[in-house]
Protein backbone atom coordinates (compact mmCIF):
# COMPACT_ATOMS: atom_id res chain seq x y z
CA UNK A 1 -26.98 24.44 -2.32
CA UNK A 2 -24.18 22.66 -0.44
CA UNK A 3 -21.56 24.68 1.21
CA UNK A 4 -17.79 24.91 -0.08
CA UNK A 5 -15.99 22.68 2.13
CA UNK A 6 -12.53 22.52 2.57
CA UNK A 7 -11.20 18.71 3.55
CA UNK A 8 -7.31 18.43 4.39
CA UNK A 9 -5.63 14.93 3.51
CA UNK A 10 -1.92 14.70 5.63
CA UNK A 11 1.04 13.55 3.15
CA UNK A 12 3.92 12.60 3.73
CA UNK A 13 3.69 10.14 0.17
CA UNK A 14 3.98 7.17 1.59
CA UNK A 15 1.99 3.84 1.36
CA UNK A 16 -0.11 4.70 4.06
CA UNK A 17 -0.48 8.62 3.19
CA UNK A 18 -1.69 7.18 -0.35
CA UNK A 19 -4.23 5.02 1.12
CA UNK A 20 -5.41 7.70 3.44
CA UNK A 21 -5.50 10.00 0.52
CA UNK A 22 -7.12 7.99 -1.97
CA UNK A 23 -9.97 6.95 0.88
CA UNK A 24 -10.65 10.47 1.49
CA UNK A 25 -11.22 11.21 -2.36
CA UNK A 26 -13.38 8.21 -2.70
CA UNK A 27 -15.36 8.76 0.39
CA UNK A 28 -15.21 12.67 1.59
CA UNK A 29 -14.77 14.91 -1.18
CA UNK A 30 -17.59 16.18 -3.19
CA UNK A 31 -18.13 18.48 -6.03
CA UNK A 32 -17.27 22.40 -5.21
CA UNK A 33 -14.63 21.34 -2.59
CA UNK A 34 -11.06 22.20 -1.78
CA UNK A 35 -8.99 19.49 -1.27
CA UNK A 36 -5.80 20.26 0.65
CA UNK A 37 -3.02 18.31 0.98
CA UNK A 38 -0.78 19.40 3.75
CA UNK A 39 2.82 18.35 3.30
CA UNK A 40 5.44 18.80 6.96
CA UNK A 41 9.08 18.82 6.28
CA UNK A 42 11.82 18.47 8.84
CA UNK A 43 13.14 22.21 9.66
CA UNK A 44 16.81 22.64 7.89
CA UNK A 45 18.93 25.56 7.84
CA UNK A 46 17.92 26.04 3.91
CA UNK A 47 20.24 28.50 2.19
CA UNK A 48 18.00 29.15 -0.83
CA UNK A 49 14.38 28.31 -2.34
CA UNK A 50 11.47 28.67 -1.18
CA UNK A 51 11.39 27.84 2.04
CA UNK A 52 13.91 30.59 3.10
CA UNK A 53 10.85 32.37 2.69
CA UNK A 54 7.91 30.66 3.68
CA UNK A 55 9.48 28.62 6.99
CA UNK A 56 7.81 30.07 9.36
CA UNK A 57 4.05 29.96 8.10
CA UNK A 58 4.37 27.94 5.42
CA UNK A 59 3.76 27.84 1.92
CA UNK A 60 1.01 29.31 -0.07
CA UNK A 61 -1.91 27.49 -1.41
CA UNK A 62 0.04 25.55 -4.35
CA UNK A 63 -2.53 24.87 -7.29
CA UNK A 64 -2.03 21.56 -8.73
CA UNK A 65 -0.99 22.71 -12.33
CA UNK A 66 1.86 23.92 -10.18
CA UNK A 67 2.62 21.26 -7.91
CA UNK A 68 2.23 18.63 -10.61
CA UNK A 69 5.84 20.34 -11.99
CA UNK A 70 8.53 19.24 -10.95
CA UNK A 71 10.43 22.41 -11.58
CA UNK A 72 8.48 24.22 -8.76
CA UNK A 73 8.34 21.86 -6.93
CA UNK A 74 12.17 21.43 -6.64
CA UNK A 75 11.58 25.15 -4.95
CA UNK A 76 10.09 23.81 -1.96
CA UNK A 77 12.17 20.77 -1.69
CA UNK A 78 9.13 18.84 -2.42
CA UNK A 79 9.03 15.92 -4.89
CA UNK A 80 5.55 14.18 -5.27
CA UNK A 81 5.28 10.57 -6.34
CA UNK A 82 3.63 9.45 -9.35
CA UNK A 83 0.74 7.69 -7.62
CA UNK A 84 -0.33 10.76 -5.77
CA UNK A 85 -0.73 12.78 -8.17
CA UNK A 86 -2.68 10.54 -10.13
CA UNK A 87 -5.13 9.98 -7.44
CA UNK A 88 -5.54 13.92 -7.10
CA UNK A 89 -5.32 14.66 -10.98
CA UNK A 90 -8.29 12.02 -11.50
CA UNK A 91 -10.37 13.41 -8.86
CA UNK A 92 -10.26 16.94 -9.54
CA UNK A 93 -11.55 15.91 -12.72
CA UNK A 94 -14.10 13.65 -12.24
CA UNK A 95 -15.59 15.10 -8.78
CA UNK A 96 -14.74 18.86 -9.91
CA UNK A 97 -12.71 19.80 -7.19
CA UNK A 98 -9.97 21.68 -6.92
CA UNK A 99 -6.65 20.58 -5.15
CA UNK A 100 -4.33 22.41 -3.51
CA UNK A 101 -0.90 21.91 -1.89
CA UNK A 102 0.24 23.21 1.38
CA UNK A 103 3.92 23.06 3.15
CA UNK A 104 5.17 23.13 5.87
CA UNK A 105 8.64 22.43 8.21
CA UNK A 106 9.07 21.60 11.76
CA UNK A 107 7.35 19.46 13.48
CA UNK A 108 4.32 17.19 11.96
CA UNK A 109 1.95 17.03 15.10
CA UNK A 110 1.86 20.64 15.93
CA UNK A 111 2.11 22.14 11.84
CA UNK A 112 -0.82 19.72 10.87
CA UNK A 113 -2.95 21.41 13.61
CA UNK A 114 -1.44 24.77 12.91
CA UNK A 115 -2.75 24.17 9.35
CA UNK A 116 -6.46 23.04 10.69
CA UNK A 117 -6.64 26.69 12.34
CA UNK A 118 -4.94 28.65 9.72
CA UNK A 119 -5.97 27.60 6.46
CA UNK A 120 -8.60 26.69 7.77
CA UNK A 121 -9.84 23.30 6.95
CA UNK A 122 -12.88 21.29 7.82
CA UNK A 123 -11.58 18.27 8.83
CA UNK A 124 -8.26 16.40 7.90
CA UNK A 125 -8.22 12.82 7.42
CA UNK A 126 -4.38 11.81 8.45
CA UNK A 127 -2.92 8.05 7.80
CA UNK A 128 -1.38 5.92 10.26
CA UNK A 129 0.60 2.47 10.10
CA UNK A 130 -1.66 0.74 13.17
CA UNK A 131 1.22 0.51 15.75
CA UNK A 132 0.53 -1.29 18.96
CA UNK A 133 0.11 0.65 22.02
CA UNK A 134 3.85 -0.26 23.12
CA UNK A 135 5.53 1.01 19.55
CA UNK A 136 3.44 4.14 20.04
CA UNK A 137 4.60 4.91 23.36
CA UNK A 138 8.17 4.96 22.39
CA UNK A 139 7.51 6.35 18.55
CA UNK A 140 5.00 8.79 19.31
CA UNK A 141 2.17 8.91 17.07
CA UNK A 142 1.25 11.85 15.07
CA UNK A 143 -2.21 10.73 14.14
CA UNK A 144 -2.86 10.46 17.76
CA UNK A 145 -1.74 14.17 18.89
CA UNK A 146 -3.72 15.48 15.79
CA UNK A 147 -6.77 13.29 16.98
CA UNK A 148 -6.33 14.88 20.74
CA UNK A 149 -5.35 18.54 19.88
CA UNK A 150 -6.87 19.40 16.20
CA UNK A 151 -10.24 21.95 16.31
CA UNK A 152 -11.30 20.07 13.27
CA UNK A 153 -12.82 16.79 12.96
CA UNK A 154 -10.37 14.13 12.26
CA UNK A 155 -10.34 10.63 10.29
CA UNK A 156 -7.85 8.07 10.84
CA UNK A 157 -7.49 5.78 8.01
CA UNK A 158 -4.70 2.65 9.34
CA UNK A 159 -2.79 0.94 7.42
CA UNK A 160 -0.78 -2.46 8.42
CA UNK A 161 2.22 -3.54 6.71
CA UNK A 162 2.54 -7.13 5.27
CA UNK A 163 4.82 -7.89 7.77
CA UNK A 164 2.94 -7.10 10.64
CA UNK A 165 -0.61 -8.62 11.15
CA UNK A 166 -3.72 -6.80 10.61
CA UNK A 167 -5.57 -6.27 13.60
CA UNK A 168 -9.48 -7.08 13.54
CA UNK A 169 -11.63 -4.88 11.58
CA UNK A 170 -9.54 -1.67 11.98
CA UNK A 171 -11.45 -0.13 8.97
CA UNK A 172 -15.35 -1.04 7.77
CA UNK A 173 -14.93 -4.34 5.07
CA UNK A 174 -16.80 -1.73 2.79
CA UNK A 175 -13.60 0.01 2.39
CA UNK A 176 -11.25 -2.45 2.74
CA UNK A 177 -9.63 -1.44 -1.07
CA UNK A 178 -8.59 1.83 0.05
CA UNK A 179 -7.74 1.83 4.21
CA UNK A 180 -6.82 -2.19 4.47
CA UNK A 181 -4.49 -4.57 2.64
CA UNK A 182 -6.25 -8.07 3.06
CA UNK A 183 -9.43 -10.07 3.94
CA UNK A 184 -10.38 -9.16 7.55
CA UNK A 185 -10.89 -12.20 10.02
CA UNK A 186 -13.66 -14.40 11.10
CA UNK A 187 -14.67 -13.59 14.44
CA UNK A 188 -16.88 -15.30 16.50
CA UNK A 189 -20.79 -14.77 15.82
CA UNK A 190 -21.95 -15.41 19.29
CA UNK A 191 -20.05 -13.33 21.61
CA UNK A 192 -20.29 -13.41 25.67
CA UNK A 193 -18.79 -10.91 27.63
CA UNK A 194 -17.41 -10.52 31.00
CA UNK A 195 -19.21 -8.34 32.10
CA UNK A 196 -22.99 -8.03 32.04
CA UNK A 197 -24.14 -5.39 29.83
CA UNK A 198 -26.13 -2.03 32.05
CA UNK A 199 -29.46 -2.84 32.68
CA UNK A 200 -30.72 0.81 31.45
CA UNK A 201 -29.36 -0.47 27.86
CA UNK A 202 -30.90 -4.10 27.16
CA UNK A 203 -29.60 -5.71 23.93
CA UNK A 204 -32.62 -5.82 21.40
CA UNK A 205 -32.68 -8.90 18.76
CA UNK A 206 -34.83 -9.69 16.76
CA UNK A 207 -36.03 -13.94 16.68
CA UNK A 208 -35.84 -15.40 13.38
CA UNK A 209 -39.32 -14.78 11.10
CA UNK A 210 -40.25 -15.03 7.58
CA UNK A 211 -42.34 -11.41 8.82
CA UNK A 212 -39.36 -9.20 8.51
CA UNK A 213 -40.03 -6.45 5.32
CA UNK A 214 -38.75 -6.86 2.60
CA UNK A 215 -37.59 -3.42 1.76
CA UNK A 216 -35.59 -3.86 5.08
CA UNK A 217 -34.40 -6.71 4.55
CA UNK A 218 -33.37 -5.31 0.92
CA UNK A 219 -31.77 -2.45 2.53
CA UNK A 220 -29.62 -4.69 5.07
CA UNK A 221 -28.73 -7.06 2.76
CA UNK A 222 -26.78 -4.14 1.10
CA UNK A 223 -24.65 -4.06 4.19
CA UNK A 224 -21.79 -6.12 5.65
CA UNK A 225 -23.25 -7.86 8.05
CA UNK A 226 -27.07 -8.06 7.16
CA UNK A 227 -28.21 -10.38 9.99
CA UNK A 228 -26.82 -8.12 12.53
CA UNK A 229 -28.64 -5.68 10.78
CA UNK A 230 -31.80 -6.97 10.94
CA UNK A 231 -31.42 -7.94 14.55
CA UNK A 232 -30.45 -4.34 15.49
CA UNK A 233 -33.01 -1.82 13.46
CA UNK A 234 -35.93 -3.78 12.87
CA UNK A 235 -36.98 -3.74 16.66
CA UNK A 236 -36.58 -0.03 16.60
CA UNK A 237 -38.08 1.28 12.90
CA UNK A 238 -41.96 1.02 14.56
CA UNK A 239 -43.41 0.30 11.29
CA UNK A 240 -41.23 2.62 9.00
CA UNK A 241 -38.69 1.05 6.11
CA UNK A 242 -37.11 3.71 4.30
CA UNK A 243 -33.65 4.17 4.21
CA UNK A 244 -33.41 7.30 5.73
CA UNK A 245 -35.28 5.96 8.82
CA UNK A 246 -33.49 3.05 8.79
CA UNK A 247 -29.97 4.80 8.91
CA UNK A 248 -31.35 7.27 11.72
CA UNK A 249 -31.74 4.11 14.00
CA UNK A 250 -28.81 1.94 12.85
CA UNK A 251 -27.08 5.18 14.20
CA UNK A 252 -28.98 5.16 17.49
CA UNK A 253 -28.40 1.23 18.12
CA UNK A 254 -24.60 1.29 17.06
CA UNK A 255 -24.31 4.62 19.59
CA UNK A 256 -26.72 2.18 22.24
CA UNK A 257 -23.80 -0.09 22.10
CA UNK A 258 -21.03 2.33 22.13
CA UNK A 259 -22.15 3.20 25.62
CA UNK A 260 -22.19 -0.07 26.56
CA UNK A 261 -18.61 -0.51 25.55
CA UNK A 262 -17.97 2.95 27.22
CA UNK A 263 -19.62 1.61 30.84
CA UNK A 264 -17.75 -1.80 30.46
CA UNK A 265 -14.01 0.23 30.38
CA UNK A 266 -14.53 2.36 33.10
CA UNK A 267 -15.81 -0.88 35.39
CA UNK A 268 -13.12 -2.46 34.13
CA UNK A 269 -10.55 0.74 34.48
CA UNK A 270 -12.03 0.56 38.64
CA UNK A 271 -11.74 -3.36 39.28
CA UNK A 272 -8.88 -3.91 41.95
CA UNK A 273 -6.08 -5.72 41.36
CA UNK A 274 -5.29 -4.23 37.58
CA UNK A 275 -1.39 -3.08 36.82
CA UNK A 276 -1.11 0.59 36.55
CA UNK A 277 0.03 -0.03 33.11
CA UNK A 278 -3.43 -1.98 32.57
CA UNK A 279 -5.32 0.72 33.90
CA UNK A 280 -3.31 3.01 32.05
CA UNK A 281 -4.74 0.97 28.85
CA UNK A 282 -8.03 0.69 30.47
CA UNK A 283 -8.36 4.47 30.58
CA UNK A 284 -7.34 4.88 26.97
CA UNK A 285 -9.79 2.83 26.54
CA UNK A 286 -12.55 4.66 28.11
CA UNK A 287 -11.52 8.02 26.26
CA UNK A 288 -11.79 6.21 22.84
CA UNK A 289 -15.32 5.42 23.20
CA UNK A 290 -15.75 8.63 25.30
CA UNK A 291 -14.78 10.04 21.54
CA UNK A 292 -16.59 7.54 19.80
CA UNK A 293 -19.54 8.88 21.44
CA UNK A 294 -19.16 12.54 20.68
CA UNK A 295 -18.42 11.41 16.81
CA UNK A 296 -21.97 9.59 16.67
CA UNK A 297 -23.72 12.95 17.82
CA UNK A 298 -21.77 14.78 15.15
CA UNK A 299 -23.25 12.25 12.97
CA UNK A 300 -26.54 12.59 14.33
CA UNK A 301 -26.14 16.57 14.18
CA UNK A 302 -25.51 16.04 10.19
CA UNK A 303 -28.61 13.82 9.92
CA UNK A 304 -30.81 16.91 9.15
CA UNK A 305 -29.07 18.00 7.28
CA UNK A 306 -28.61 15.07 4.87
CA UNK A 307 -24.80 16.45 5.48
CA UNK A 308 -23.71 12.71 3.79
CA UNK A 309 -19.63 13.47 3.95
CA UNK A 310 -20.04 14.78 7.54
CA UNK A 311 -21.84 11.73 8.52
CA UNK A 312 -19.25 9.54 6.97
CA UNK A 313 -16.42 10.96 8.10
CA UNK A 314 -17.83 10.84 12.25
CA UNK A 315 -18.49 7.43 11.27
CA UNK A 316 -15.66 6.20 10.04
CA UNK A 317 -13.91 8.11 13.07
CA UNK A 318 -15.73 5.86 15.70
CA UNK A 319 -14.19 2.92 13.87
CA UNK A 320 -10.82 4.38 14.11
CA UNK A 321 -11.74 5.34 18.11
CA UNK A 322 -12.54 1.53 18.72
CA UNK A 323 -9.66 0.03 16.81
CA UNK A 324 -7.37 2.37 18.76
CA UNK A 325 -8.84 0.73 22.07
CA UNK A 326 -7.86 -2.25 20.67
CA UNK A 327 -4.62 -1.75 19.67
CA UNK A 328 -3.84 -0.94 23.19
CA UNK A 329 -5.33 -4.08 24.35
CA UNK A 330 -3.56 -6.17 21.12
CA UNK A 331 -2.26 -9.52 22.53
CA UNK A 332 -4.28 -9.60 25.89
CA UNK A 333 -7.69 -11.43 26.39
CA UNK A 334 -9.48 -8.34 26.17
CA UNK A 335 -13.04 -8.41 27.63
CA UNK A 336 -13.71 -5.40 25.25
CA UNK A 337 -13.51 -7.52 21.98
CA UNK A 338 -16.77 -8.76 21.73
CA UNK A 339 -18.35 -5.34 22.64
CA UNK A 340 -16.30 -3.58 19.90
CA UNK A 341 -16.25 -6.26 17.32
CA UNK A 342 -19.67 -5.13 17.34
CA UNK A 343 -19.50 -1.49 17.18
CA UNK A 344 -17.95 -1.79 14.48
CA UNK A 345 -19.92 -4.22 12.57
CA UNK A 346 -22.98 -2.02 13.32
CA UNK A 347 -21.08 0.97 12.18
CA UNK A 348 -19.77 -0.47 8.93
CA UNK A 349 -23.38 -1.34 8.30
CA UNK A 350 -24.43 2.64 8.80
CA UNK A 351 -21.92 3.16 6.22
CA UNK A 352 -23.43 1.11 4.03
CA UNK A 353 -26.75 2.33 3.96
CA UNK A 354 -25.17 5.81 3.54
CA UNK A 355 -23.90 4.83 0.35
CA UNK A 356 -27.39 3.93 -0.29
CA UNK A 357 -29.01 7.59 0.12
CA UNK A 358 -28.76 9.66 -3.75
């Protein structure tokens, strides 16, 4: 029997909110959860309502017969869009959960973590618009003080405006409908880095055969990138071609190269010469797939388990761990590119096969 979960979405019901919303229905909740939307306000000296009364530690748990009226929800000072509540209306239905509504005011970093503890929730999957390191700097990003500072686990789910070009592969192709808003681009099948990879990981491929099983070949032609695939597991599956033993070393060969994308930024963090602002970068860098790492073993940890919304939410984190490194590095020749255009092939592939497992 699987355990009552409770999985907080951050709204603020905006484009990006929605997406990050409508990707946590699609790919996190199950049936018997709670899904909690946490709403932050900006403190005002309210004279009446609601939140004369509930300022402090916010709202209660609003049911969604309740916030789905606009007549209590005027209470709060609270008006949610149309789109939203489809989104939630449809899911409770369909993946019998039950949805919930929780407010606060003040500020959005430190209420969204103050909700994590207090509610308490699970993990919290939190949009965010994909600024460049520069526009977060002066901005401030709440995504990434929830990321540093929540207990929980967190998911990132970026969204780029049409005005502003999409980074590469912020968000696995097999979710581009719900976390991306256009075709992601080509990049370059044959990468070379700048630095040599460690000798204690080699890079494993496999040479092109008409030997490879079919069932695995089956399995990775499910997945994004199905050559990659093939080149990555097969060496390590020693004979076995289910999908569960597949996914266990997809995992293990996209965490393989994680760490080689880890040892690459902090060489590249110590070379002389670098600006402090590049090492600054550089060391952002290194934390990111520092995290990255720690989210594979909390996928790993699930694997037991069969824990499938666990293991796709750590996932999908390491993506949004990666990208961030990116981002930092957006408009430089980054010697990271190749090494996390990969990571996050591979790990849209172990996403893939998840979807796979019944």
């Amino acid at each position: 029997m699987e355990v009552e979960r409770r999985v907080g979405v951050a709204v603020d019901f905006s484009v990006c909110s929605k997406k990050a919303l409508k990707w946590a229905v699609d790919n996190v909740a199950r049936k018997g959860d709670h899904l909690i939307l946490v709403a932050i306000l900006p403190e005002g000296n309210y004279e009446e309502g609601e939140m004369q009364l509930w300022g402090a530690a916010g709202s209660p748990l609003i049911p969604l017969i309740e916030f789905s009226d606009p007549h209590v929800m005027k209470k709060y000072g609270v008006k949610p869009d149309p789109e939203t509540l489809d989104i939630v209306t449809i899911a409770s239905q369909q993946k019998e959960i039950e949805v919930l509504l929780k407010i606060y005011w003040g500020d959005a970093r430190e209420k969204i973590c103050e909700a994590v503890d207090k509610t308490p929730l699970d993990c919290i999957i939190i949009g965010n618009r994909g600024l460049g390191k520069i526009k977060r700097a002066i901005l401030g990003s709440v995504s990434n003080y929830v990321v540093n500072n929540a207990s929980c686990p967190v998911t990132v789910v970026k969204h780029h405006s049409s005005s502003e070009p999409s980074l590469p592969l912020d968000t696995p192709p097999n979710l581009q409908p719900v976390s991306s808003p256009g075709p992601q681009p080509e990049l370059s099948p044959t990468p070379t880095p700048t630095l040599a990879p460690s000798s204690e990981h080699p890079p494993v491929s496999v040479p092109p055969s008409t030997n490879i099983d079919p069932t695995i070949e089956k399995i990775c032609a499910s997945t994004d990138y199905p050559d990659l695939c093939l080149s990555t597991v097969t060496p390590l599956l020693k004979g076995k071609n289910d999908i569960v033993s597949v996914l266990e070393v997809a995992i293990k060969a996209s965490t393989n190269s994680t760490n080689l994308g880890l040892i690459m930024a902090k060489k590249l963090a110590n070379m002389p010469g670098n600006t402090p602002e590049m090492v600054s970068i550089l060391n952002d860098c290194t934390n990111s797939y520092d995290t990255a790492l720690y989210n594979f073993r909390n996928a790993m940890d699930a694997f037991p388990g069969r824990d499938i919304g666990t293991m796709n939410t750590m996932l999908s984190a390491v993506i949004t761990n990666v990208g961030d490194c990116e981002d930092g590095l957006s408009g430089m020749d980054s010697p990271l590119s190749n090494c996390a255009d990969k990571v996050i092939k591979m790990t849209s592939n172990c996403l893939a096969i998840i979807s796979l497992i019944h």
